[in-house]
N, C-alpha and C. Protein backbone atom coordinates (compact mmCIF):
# COMPACT_ATOMS: atom_id res chain seq x y z
N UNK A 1 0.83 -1.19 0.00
CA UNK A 1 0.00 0.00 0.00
C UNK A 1 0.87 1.26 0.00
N UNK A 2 2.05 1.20 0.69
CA UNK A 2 2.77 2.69 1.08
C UNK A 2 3.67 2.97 -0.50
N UNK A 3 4.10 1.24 -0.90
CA UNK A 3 4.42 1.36 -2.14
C UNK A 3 4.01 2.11 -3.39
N UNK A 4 2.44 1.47 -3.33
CA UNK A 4 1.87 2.51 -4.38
C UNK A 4 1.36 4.08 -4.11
N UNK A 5 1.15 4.44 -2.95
CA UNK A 5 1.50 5.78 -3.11
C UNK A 5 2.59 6.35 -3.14
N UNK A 6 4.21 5.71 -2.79
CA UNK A 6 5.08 6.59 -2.76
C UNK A 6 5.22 6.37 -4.28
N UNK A 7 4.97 5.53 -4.77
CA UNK A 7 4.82 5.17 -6.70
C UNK A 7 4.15 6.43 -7.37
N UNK A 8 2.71 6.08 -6.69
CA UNK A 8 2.40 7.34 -7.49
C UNK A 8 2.65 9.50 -7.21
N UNK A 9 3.04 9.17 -5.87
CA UNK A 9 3.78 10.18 -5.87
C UNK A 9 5.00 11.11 -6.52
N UNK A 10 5.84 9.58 -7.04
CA UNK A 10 7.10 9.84 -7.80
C UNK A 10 6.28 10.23 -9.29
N UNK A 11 5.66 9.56 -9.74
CA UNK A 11 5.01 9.62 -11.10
C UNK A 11 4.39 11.04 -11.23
N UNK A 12 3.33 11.54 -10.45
CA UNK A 12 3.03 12.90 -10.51
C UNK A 12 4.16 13.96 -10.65
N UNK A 13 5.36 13.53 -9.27
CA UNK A 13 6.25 14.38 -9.59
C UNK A 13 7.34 14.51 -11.18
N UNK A 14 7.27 13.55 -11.38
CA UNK A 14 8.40 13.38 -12.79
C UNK A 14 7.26 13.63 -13.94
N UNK A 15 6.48 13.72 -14.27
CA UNK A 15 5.48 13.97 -14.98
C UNK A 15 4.54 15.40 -15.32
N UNK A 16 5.02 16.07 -14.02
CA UNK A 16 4.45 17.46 -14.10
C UNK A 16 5.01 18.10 -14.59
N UNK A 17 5.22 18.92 -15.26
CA UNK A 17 5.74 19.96 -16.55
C UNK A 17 6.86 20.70 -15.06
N UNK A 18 7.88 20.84 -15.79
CA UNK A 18 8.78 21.65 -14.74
C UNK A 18 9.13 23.19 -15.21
N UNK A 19 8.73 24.04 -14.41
CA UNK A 19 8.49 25.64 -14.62
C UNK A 19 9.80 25.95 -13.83
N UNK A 20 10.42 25.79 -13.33
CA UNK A 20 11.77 25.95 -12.26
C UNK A 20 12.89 26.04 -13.69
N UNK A 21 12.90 25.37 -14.34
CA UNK A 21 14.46 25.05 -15.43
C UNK A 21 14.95 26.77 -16.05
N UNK A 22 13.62 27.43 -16.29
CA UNK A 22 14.26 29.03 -16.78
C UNK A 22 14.39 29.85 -14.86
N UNK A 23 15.34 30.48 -15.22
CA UNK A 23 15.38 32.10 -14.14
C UNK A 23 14.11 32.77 -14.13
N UNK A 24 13.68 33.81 -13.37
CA UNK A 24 12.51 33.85 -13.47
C UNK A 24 13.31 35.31 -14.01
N UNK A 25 14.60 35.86 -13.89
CA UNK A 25 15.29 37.22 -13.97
C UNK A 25 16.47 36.80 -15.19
N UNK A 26 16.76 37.82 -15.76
CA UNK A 26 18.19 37.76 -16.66
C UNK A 26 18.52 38.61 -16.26
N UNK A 27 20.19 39.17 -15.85
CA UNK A 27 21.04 39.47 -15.70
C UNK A 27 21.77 40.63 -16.71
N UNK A 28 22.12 41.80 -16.52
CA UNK A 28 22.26 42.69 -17.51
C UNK A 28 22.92 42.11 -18.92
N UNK A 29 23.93 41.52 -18.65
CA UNK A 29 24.75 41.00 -20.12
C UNK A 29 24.03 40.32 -20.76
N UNK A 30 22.52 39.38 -20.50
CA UNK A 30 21.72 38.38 -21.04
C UNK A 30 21.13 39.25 -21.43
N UNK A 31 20.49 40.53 -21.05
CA UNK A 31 19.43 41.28 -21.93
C UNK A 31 20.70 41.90 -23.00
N UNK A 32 21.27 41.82 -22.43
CA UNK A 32 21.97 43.28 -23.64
C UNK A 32 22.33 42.30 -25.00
N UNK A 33 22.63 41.07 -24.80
CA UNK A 33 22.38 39.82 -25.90
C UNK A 33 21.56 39.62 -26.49
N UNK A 34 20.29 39.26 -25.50
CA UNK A 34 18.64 39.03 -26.29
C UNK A 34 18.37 39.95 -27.08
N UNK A 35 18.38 41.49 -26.36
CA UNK A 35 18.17 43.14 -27.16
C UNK A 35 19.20 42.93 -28.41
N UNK A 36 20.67 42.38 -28.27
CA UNK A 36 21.12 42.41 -29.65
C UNK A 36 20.62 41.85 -30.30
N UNK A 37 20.02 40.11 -30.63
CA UNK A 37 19.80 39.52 -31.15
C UNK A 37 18.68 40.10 -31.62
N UNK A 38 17.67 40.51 -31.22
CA UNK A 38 16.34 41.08 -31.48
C UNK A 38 16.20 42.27 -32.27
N UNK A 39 17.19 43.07 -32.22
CA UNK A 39 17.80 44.37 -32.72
C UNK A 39 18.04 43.68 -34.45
N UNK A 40 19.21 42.94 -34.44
CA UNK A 40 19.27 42.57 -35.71
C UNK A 40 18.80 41.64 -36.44
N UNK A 41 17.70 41.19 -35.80
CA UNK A 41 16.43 40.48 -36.56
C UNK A 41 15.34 41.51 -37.22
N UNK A 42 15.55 42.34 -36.40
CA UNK A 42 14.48 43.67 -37.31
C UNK A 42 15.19 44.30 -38.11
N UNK A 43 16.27 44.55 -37.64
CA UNK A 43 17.24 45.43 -38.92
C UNK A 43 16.96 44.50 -40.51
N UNK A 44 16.87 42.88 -40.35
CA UNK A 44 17.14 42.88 -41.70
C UNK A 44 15.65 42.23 -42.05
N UNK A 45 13.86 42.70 -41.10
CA UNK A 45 12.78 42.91 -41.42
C UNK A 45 12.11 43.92 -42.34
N UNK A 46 11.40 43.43 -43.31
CA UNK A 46 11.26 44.94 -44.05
C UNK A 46 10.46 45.36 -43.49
N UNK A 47 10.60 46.82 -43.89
CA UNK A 47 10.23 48.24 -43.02
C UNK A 47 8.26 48.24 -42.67
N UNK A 48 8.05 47.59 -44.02
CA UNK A 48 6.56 47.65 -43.72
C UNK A 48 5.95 46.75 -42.76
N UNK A 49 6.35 45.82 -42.34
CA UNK A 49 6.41 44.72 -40.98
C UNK A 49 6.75 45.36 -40.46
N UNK A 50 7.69 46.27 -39.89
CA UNK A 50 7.94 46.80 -38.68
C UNK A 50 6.85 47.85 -38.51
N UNK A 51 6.54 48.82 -39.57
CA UNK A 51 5.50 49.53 -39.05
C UNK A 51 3.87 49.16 -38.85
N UNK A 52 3.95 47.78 -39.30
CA UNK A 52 2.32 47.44 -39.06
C UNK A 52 2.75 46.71 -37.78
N UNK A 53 3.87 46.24 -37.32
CA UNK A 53 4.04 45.29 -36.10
C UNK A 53 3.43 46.44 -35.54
N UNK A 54 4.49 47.50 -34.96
CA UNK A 54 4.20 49.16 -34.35
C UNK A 54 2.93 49.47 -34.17
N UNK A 55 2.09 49.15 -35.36
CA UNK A 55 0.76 49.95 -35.12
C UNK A 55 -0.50 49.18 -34.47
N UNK A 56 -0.12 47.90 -34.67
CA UNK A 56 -0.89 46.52 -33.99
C UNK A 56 -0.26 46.62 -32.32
N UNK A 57 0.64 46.74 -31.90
CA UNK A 57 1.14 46.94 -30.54
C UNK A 57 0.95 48.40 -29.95
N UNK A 58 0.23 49.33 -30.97
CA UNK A 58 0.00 50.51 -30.00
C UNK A 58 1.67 51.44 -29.34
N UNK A 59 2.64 50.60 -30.74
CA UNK A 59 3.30 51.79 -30.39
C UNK A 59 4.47 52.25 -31.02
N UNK A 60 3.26 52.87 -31.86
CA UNK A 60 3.66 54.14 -33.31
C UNK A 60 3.12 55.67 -32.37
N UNK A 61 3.66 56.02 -32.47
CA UNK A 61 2.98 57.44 -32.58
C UNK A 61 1.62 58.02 -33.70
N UNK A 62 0.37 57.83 -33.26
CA UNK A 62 -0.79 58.63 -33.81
C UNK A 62 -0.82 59.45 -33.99
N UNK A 63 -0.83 60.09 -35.10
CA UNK A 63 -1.28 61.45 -35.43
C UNK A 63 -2.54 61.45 -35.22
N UNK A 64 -2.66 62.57 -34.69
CA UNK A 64 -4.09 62.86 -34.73
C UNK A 64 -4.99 63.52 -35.89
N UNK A 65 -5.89 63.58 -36.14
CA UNK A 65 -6.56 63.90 -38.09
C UNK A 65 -6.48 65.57 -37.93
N UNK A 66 -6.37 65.90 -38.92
CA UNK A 66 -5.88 67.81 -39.10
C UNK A 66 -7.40 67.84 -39.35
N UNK A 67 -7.90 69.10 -38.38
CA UNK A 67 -8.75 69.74 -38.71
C UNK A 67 -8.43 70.76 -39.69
N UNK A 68 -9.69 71.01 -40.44
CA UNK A 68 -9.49 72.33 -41.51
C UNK A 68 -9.86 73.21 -40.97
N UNK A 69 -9.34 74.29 -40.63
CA UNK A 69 -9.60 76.03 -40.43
C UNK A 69 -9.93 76.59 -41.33
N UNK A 70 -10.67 77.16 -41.30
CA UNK A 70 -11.88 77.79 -42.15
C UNK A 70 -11.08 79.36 -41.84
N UNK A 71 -10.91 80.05 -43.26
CA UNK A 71 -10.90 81.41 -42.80
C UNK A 71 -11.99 82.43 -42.42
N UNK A 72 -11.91 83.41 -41.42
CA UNK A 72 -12.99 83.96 -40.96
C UNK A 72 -13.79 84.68 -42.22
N UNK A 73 -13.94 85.49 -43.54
CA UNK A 73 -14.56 85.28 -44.13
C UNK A 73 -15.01 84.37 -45.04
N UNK A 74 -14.78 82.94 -44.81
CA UNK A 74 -15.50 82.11 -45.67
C UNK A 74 -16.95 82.04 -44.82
N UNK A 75 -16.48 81.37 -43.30
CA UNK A 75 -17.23 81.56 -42.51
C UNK A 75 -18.41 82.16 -42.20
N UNK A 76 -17.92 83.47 -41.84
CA UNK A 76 -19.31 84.96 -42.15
C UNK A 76 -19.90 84.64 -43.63
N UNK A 77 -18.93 84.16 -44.58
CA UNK A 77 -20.60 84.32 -45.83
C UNK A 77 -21.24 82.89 -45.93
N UNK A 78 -20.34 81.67 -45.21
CA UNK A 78 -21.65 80.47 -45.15
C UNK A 78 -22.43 80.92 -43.91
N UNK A 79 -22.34 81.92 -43.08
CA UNK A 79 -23.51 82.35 -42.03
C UNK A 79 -24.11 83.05 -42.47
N UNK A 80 -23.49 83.97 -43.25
CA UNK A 80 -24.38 84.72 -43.94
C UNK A 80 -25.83 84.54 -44.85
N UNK A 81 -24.96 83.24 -45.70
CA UNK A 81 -25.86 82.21 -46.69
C UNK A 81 -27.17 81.84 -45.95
N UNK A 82 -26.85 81.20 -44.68
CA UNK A 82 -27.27 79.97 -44.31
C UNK A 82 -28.53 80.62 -43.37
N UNK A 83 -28.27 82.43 -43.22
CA UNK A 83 -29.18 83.61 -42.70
C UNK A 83 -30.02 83.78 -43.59
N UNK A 84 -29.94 84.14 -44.93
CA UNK A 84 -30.72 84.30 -46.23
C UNK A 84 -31.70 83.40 -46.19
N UNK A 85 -30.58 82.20 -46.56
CA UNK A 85 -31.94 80.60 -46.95
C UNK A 85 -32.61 80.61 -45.93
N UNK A 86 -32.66 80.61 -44.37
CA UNK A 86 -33.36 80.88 -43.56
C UNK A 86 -34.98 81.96 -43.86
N UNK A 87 -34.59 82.64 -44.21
CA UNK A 87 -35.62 83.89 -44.06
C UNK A 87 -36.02 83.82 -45.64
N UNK A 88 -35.65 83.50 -46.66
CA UNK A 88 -36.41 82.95 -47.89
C UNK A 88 -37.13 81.57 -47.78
N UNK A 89 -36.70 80.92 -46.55
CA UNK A 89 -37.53 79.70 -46.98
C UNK A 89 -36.98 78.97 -47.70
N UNK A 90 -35.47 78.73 -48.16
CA UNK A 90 -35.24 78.00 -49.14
C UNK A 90 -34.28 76.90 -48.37
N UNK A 91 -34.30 75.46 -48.60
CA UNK A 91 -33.85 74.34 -48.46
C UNK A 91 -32.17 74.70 -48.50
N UNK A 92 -31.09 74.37 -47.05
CA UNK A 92 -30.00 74.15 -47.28
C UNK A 92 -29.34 73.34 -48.62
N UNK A 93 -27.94 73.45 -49.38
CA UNK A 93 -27.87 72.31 -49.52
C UNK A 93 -26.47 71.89 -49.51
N UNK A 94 -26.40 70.57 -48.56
CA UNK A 94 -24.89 70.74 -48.49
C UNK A 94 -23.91 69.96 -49.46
């Protein structure tokens, strides 16, 4: 009886996936390796992979969309317009 549980004890243990074998940390000279290696795997990625990688990871820089500025008399005469069609009764049209 003590047999087969210390049996199946061993078996669970040798059988369970072992998470211990990596560091859970690297050490400055290991990143500054990985960062090389990684560095010149993109260097010789073409450019358009790197910028859709960038834009799928959120980190490209967004522009934000250009508003158009209207100069102040275009302005005054679509208010102006838009005062007229008002008081004629006549249908905007944009």
């Amino acid at each position: 009886m003590i047999k087969i549980i210390l049996a199946t004890a061993l078996v669970t243990t040798l059988a369970a996936p072992s998470h211990g074998n990596k560091r859970p940390y690297m050490d400055k000279p290991q990143v500054q390796r990985h960062a090389n290696q990684i560095t010149n795997y993109l260097k010789r990625t073409d450019p358009r992979v790197l910028r859709e990688v960038l834009r799928q990871m959120k980190w490209a820089p967004v522009k934000p969309a250009k508003k158009r500025k209207r100069p102040k008399a275009s302005s005054f005469n679509d208010w102006y317009l838009d005062m007229m069609y008002d008081f004629g009764g006549i249908p905007k049209v944009k």
